[in-house]
N, C-alpha and C. Protein backbone atom coordinates (compact mmCIF):
# COMPACT_ATOMS: atom_id res chain seq x y z
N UNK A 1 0.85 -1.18 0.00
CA UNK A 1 0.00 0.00 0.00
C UNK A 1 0.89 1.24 0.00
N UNK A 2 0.39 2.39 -0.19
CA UNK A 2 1.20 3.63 -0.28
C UNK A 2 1.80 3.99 0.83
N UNK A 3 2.98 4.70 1.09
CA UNK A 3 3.65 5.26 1.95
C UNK A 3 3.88 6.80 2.12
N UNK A 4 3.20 7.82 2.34
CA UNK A 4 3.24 8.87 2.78
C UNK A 4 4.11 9.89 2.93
N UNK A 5 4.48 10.65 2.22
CA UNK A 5 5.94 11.28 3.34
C UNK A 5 5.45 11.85 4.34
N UNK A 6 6.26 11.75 5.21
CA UNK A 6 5.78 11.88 6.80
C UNK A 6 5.04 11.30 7.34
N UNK A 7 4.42 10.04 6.78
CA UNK A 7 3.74 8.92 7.56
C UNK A 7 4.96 8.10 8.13
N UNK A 8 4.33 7.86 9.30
CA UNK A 8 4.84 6.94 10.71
C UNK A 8 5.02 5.57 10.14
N UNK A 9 6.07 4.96 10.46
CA UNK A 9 5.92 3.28 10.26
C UNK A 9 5.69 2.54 11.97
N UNK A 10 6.60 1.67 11.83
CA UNK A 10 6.79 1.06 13.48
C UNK A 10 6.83 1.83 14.52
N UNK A 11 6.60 2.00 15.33
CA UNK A 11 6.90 2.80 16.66
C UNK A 11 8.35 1.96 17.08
N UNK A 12 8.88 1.06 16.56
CA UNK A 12 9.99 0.15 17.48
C UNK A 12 10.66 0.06 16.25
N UNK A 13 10.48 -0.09 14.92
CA UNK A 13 11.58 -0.07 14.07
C UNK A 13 11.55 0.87 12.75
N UNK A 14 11.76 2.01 12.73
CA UNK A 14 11.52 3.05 11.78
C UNK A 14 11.64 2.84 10.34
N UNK A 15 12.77 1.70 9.62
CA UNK A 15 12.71 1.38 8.67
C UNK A 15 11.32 0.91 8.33
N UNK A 16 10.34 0.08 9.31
CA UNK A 16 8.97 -0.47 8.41
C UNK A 16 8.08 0.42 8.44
N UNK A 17 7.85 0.05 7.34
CA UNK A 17 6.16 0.52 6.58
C UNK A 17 5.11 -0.36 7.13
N UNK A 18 4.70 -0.11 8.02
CA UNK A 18 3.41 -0.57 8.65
C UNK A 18 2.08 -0.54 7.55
N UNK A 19 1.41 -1.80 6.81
CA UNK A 19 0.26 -1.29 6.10
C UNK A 19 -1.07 -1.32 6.80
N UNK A 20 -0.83 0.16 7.32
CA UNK A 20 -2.19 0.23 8.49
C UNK A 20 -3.40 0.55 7.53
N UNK A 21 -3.49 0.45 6.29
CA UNK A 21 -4.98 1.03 5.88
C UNK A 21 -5.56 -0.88 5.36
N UNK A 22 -4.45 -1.72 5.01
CA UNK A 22 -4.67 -3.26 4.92
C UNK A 22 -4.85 -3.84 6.18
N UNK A 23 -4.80 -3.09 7.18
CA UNK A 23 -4.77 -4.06 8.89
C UNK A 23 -6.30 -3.61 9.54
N UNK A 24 -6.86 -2.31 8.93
CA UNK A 24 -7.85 -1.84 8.95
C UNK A 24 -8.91 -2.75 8.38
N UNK A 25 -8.60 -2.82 7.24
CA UNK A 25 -9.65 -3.37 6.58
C UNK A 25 -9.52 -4.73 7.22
N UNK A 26 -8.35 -5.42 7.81
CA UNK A 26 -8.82 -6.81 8.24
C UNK A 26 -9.22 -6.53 9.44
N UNK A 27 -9.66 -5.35 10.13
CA UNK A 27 -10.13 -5.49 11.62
C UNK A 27 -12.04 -5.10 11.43
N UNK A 28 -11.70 -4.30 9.70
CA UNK A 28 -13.50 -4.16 9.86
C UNK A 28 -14.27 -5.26 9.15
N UNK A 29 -13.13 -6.41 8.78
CA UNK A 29 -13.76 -7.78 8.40
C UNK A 29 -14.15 -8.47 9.14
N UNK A 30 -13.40 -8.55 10.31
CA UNK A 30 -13.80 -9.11 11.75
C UNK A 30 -15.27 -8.34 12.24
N UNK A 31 -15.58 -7.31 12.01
CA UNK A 31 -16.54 -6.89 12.18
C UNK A 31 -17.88 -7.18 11.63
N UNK A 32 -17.77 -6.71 10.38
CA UNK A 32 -18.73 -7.77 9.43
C UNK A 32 -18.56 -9.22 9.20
N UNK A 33 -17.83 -9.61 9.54
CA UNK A 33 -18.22 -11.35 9.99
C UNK A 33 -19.33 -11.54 11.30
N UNK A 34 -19.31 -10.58 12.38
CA UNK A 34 -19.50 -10.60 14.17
C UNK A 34 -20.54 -10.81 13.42
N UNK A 35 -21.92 -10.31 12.69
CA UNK A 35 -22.88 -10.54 12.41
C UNK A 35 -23.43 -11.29 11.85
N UNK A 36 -22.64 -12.46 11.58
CA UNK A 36 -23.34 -13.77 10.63
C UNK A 36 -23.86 -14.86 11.42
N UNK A 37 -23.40 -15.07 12.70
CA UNK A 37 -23.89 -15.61 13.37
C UNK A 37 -25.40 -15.09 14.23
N UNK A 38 -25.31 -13.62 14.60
CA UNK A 38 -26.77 -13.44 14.87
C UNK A 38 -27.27 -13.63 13.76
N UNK A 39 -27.32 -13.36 12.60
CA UNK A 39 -28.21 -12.96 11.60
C UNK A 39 -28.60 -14.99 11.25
N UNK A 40 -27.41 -15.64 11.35
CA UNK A 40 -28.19 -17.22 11.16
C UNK A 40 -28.89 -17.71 12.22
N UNK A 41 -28.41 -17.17 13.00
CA UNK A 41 -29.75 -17.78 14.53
C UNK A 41 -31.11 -17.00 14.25
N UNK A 42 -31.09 -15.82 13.62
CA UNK A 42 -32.63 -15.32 13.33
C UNK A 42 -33.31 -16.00 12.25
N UNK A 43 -31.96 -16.94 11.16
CA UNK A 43 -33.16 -17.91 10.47
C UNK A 43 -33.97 -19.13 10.68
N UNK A 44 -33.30 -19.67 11.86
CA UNK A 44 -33.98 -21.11 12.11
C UNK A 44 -34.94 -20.95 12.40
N UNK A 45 -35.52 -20.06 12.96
CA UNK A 45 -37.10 -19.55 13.70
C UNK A 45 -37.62 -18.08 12.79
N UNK A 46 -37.33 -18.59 11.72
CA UNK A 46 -37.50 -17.26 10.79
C UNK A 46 -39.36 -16.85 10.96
N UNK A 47 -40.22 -18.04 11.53
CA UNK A 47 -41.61 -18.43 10.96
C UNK A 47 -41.98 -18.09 12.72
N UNK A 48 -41.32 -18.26 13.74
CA UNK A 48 -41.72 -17.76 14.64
C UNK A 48 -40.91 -16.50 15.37
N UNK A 49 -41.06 -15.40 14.98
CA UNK A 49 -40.31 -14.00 14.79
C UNK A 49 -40.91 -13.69 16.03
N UNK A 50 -39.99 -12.68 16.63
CA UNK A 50 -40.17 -12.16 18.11
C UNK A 50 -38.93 -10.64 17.86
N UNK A 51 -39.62 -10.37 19.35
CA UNK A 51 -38.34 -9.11 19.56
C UNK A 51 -37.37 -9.04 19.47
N UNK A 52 -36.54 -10.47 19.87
CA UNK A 52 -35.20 -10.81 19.64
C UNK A 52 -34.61 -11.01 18.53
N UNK A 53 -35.57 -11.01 17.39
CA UNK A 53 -35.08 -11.22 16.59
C UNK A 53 -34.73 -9.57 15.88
N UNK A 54 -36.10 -9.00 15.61
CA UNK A 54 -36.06 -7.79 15.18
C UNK A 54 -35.10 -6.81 15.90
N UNK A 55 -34.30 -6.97 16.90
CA UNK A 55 -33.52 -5.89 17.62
C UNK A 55 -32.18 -6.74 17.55
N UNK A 56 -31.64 -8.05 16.96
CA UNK A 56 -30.56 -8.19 16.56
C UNK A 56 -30.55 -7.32 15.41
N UNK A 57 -31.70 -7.81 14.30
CA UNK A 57 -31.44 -6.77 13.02
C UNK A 57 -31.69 -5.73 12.96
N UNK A 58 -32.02 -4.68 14.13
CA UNK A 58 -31.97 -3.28 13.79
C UNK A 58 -30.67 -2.88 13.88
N UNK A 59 -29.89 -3.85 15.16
CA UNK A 59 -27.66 -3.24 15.21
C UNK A 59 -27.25 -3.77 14.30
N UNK A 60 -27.71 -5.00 13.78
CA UNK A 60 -26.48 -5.64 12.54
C UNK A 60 -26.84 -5.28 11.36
N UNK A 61 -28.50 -4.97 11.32
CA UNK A 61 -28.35 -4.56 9.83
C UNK A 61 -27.20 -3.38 9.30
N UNK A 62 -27.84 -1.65 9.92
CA UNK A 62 -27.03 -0.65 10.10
C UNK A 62 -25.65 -0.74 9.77
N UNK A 63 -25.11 -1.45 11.41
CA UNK A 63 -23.86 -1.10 11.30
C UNK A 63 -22.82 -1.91 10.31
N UNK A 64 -23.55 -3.18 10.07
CA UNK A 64 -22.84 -4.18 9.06
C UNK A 64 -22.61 -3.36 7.51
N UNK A 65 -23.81 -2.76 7.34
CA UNK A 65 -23.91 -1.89 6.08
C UNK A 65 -22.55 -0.17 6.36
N UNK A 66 -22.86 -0.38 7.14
CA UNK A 66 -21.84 0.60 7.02
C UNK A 66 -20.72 0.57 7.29
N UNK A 67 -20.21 -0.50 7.93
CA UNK A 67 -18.55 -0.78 7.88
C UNK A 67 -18.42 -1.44 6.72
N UNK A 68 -19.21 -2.14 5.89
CA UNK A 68 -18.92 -2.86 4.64
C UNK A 68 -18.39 -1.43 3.58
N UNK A 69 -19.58 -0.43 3.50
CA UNK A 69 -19.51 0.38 3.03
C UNK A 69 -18.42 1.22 2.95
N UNK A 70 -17.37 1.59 4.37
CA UNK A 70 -16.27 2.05 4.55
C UNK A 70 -15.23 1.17 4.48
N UNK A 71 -15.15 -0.29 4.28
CA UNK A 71 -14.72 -0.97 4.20
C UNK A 71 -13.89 -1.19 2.59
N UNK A 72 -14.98 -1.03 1.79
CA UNK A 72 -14.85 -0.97 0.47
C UNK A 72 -14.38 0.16 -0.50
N UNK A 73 -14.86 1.36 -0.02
CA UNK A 73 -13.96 2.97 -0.21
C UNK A 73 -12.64 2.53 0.03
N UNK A 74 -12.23 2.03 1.57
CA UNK A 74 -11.02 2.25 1.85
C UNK A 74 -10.33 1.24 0.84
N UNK A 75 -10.59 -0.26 0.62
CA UNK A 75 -10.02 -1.32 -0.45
C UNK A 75 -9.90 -0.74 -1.58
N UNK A 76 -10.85 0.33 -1.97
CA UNK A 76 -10.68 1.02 -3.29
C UNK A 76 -9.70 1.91 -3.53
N UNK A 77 -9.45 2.85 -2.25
CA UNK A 77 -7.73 3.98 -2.58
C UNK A 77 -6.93 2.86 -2.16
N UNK A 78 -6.85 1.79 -1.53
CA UNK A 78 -5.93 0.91 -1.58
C UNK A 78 -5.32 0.26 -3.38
N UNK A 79 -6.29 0.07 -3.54
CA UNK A 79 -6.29 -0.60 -5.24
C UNK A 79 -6.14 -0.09 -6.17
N UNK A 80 -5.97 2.14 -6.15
CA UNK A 80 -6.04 2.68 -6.96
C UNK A 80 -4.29 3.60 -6.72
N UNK A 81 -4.30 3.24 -5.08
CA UNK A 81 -2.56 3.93 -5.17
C UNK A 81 -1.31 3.09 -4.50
N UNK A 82 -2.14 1.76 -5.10
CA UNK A 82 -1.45 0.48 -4.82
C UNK A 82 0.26 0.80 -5.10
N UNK A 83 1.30 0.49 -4.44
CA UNK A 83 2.42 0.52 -5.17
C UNK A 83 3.16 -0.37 -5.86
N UNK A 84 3.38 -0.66 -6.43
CA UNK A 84 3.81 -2.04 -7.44
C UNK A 84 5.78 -2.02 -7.47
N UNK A 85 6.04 -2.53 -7.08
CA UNK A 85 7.91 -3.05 -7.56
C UNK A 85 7.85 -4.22 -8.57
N UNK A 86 7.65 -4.08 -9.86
CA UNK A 86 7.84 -5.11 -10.69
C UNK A 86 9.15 -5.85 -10.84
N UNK A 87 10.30 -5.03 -11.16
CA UNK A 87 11.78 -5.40 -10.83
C UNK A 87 11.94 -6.58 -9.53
N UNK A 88 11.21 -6.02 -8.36
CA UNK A 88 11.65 -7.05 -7.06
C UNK A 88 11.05 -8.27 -7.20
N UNK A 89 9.42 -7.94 -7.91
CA UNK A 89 8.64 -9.37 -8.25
C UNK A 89 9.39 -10.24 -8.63
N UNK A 90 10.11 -9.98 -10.31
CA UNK A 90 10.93 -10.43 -10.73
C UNK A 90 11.95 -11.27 -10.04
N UNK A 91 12.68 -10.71 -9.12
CA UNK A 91 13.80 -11.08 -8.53
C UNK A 91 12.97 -12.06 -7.65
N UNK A 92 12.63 -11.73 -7.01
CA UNK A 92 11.56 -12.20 -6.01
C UNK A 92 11.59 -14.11 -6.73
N UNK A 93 10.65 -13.93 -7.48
CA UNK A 93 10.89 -15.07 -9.08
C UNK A 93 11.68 -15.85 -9.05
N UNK A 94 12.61 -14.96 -9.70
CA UNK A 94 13.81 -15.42 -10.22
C UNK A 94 14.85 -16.79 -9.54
N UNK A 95 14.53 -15.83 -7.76
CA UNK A 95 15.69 -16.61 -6.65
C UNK A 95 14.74 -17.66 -6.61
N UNK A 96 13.89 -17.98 -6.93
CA UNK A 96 12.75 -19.51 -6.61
C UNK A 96 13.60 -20.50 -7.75
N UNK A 97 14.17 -19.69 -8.43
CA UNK A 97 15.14 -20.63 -9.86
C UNK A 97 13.81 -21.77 -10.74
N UNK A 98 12.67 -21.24 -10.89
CA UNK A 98 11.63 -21.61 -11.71
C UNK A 98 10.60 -22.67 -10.84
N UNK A 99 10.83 -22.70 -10.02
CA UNK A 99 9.94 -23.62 -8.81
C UNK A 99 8.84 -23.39 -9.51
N UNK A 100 8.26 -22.22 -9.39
CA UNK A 100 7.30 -21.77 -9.37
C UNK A 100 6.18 -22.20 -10.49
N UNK A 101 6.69 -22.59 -11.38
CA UNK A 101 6.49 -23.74 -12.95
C UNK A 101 5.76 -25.49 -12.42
N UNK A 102 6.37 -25.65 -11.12
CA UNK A 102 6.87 -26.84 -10.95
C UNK A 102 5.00 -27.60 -10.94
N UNK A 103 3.99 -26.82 -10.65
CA UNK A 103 2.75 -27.45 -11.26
C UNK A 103 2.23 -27.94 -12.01
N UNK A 104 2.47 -26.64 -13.26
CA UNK A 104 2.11 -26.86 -14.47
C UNK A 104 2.77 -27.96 -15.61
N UNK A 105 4.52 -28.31 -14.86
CA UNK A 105 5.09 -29.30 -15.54
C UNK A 105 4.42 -30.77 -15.06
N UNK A 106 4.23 -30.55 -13.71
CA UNK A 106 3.47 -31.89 -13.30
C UNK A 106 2.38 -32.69 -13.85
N UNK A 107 1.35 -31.32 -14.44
CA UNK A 107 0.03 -31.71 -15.23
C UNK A 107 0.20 -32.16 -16.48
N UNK A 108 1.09 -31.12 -17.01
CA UNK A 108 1.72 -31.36 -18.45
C UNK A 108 2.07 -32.97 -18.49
N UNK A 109 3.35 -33.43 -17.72
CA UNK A 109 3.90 -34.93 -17.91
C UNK A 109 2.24 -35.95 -17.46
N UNK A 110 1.46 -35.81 -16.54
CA UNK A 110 -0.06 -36.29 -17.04
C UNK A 110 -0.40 -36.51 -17.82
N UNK A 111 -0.40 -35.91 -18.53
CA UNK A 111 -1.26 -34.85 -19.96
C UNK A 111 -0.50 -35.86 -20.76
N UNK A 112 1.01 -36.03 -20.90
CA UNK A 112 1.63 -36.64 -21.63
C UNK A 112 1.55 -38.18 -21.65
N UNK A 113 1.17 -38.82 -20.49
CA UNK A 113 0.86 -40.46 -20.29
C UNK A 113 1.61 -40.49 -19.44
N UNK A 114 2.22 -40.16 -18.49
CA UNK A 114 3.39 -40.53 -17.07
C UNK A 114 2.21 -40.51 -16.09
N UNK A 115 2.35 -41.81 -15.08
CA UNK A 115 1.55 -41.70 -14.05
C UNK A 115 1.41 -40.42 -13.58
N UNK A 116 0.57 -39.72 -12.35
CA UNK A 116 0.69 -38.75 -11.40
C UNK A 116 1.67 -39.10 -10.92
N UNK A 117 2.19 -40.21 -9.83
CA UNK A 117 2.91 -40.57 -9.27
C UNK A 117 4.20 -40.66 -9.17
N UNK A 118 4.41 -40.80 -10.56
CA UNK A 118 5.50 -40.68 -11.21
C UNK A 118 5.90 -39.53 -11.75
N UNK A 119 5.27 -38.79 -12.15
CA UNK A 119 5.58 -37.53 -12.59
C UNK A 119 5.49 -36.64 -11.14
N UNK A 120 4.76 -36.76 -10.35
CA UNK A 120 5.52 -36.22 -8.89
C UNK A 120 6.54 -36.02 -8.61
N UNK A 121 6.87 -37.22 -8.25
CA UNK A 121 8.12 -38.50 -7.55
C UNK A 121 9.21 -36.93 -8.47
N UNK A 122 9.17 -37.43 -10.18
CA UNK A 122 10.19 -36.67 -10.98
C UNK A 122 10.12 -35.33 -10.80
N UNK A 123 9.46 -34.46 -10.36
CA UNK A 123 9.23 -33.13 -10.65
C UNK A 123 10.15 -32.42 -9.02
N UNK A 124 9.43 -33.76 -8.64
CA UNK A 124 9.65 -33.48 -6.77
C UNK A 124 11.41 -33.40 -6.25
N UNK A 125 11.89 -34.37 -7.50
CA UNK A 125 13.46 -34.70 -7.22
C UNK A 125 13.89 -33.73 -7.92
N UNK A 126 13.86 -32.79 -9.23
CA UNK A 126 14.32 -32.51 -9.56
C UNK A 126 14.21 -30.52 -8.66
N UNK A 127 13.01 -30.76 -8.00
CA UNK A 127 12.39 -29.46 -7.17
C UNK A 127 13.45 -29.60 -6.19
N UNK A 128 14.01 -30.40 -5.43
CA UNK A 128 14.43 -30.53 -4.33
C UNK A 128 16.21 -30.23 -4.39
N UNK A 129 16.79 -30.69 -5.74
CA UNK A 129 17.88 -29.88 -6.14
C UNK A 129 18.35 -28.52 -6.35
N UNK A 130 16.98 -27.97 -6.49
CA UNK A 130 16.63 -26.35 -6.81
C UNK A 130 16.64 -25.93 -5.24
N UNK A 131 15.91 -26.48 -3.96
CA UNK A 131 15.82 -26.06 -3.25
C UNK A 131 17.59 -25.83 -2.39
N UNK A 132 18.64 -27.14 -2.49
CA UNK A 132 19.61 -27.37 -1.99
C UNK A 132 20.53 -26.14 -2.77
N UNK A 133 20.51 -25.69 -3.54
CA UNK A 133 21.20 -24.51 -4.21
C UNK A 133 21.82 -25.27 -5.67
N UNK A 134 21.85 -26.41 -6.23
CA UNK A 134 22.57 -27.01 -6.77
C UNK A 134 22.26 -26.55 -8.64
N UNK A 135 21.22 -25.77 -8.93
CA UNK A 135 20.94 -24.99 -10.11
C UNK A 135 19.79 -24.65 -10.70
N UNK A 136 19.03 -24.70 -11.67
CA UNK A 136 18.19 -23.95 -11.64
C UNK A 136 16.55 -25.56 -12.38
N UNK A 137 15.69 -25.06 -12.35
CA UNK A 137 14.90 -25.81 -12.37
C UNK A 137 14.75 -26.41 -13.98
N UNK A 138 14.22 -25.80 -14.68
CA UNK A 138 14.51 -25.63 -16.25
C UNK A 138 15.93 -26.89 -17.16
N UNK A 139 16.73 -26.29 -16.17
CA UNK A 139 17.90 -27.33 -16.57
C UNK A 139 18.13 -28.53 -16.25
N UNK A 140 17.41 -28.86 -14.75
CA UNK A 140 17.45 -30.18 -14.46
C UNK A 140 16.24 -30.96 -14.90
N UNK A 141 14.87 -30.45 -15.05
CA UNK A 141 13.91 -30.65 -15.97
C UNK A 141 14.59 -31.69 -17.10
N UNK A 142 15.26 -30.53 -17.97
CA UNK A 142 15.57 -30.64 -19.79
C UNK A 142 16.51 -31.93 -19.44
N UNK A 143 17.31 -32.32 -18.09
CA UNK A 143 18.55 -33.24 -18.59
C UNK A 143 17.51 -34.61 -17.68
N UNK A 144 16.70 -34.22 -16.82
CA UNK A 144 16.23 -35.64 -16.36
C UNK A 144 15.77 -37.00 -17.27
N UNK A 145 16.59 -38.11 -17.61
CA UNK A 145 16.07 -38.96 -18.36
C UNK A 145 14.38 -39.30 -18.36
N UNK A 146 14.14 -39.48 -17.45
CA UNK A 146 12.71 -39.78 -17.09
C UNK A 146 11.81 -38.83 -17.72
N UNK A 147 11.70 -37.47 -18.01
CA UNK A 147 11.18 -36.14 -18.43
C UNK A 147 11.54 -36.26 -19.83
N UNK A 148 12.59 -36.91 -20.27
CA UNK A 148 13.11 -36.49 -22.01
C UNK A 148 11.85 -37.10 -22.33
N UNK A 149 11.73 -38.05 -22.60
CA UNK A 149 10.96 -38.90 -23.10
C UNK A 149 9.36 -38.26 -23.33
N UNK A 150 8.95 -37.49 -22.22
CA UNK A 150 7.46 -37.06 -22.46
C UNK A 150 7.59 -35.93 -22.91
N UNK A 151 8.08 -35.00 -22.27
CA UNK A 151 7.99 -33.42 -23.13
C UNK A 151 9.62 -32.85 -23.68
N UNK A 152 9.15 -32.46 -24.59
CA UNK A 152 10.62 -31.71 -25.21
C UNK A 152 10.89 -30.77 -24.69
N UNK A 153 12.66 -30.05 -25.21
CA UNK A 153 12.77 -28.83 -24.30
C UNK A 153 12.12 -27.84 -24.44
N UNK A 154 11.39 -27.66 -25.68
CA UNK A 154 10.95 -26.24 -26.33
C UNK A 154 9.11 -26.71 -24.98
N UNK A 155 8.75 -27.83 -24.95
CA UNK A 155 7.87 -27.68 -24.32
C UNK A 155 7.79 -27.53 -23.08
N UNK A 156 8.85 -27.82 -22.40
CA UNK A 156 9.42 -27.84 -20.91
C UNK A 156 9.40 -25.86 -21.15
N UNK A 157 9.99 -25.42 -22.01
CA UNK A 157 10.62 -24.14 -22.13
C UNK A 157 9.04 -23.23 -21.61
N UNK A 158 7.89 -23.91 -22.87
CA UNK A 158 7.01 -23.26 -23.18
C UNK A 158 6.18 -22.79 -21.66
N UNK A 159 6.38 -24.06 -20.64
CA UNK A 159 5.35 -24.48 -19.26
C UNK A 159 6.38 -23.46 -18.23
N UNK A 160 7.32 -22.60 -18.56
CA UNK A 160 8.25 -21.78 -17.81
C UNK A 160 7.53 -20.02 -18.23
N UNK A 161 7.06 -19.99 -19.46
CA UNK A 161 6.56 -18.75 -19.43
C UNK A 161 5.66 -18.12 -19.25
N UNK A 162 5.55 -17.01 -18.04
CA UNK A 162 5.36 -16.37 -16.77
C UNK A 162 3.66 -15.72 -17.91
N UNK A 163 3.69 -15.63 -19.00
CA UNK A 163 2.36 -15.15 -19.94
C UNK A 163 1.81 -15.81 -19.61
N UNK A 164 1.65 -17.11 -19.29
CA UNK A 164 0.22 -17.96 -19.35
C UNK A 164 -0.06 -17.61 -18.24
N UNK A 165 0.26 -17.47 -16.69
CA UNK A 165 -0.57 -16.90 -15.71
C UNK A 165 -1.03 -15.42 -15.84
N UNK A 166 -0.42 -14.48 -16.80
CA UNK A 166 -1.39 -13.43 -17.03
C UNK A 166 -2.40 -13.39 -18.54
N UNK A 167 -2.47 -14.20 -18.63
CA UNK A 167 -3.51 -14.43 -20.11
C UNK A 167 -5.01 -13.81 -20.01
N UNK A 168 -5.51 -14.09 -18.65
CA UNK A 168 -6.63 -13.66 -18.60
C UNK A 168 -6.67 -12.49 -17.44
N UNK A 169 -5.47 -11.25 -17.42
CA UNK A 169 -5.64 -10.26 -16.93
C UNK A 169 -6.73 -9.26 -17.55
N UNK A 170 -6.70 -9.05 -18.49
CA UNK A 170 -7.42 -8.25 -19.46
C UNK A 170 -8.89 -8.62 -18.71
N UNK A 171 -9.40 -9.66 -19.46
CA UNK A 171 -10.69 -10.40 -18.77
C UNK A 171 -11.02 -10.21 -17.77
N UNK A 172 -10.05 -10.12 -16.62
CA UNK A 172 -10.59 -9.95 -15.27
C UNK A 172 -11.06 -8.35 -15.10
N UNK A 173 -10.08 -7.86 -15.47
CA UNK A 173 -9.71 -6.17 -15.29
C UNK A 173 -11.20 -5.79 -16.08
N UNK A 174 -11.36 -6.12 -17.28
CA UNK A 174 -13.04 -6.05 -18.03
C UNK A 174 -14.03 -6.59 -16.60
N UNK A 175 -13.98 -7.16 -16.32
CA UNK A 175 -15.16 -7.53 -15.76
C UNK A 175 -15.44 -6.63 -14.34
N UNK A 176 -14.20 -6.29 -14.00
CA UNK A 176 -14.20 -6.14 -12.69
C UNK A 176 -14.36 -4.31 -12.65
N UNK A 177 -13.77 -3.65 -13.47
CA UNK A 177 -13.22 -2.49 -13.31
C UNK A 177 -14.04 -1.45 -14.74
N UNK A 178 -14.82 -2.76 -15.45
CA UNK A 178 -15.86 -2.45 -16.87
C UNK A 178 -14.81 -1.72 -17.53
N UNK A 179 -13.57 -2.42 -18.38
CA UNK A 179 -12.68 -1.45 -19.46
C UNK A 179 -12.70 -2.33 -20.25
């Protein structure tokens, strides 16, 4: 979330950025949750209605509507002066040394006729070299005997690029934001 000049971070460590307008919104979620439970105890006896019922929903209706309401303003300047580090994402990425693939190759060798099990087992050994520092994911993929056989490198290559999880940004952003 945005950082201010002259906004406060930690009281105990000045370097952090405290995201108090994201800690907000999870304290007025807690709030509008408090009401789901009165509001389901007023349905079991929906057919025999009393005072108790009508004076849970005169506080929860209200105030539920209106912390939702401020709830959602505030998620909205959150979402509109969001700050983005694409570079660190990247890096961020990068130091995973392609882990992050390591699903979509799993389904793929499926897809190809290799048990689940087996294509686990392979994905899992070759994940676990990546984790020990020993190189990068992509490469031990392309040289694993077990893996030659079902997908090629150009297709191993293809299940590494970072486009197919944004394919349907557009789509969302249309639906959500009407552009």
């Amino acid at each position: 979330e945005p950082f201010d000049p002259g906004q406060k971070g930690s009281s105990a460590m000045p370097h952090k950025r405290n995201p108090i307008l994201t800690e907000n919104l999870t304290g007025l979620a807690r709030l509008i949750r408090s009401a789901v439970t009165p509001a389901l105890e007023n349905v079991a006896l929906w057919h025999e209605r009393d005072i108790s019922h009508s004076s849970v929903e005169r506080a929860i209706a209200p105030d539920t509507t209106i912390h939702l309401d401020f709830a959602l303003r505030r998620l909205a300047g959150v979402v509109e002066r969001l700050v983005i580090y694409p570079e660190n994402m990247m890096r961020n990425l990068d130091r995973l040394g392609g882990l992050v693939h390591s699903q979509r190759v799993l389904l793929a060798l499926t897809q190809k006729g290799m048990s689940r099990e087996a294509a686990y087992s392979a994905v899992q050994t070759n994940a676990m070299k990546v984790w020990r520092g020993e190189g990068d994911f992509l490469g031990f993929l392309k040289a694993d005997p077990e893996i030659q056989p079902h997908l090629s490198e150009a297709e191993l290559a293809e299940l590494f690029d970072l486009g197919y999880h944004f394919k349907a940004v557009e789509t969302v952003f249309a639906r959500v934001f009407g552009r």
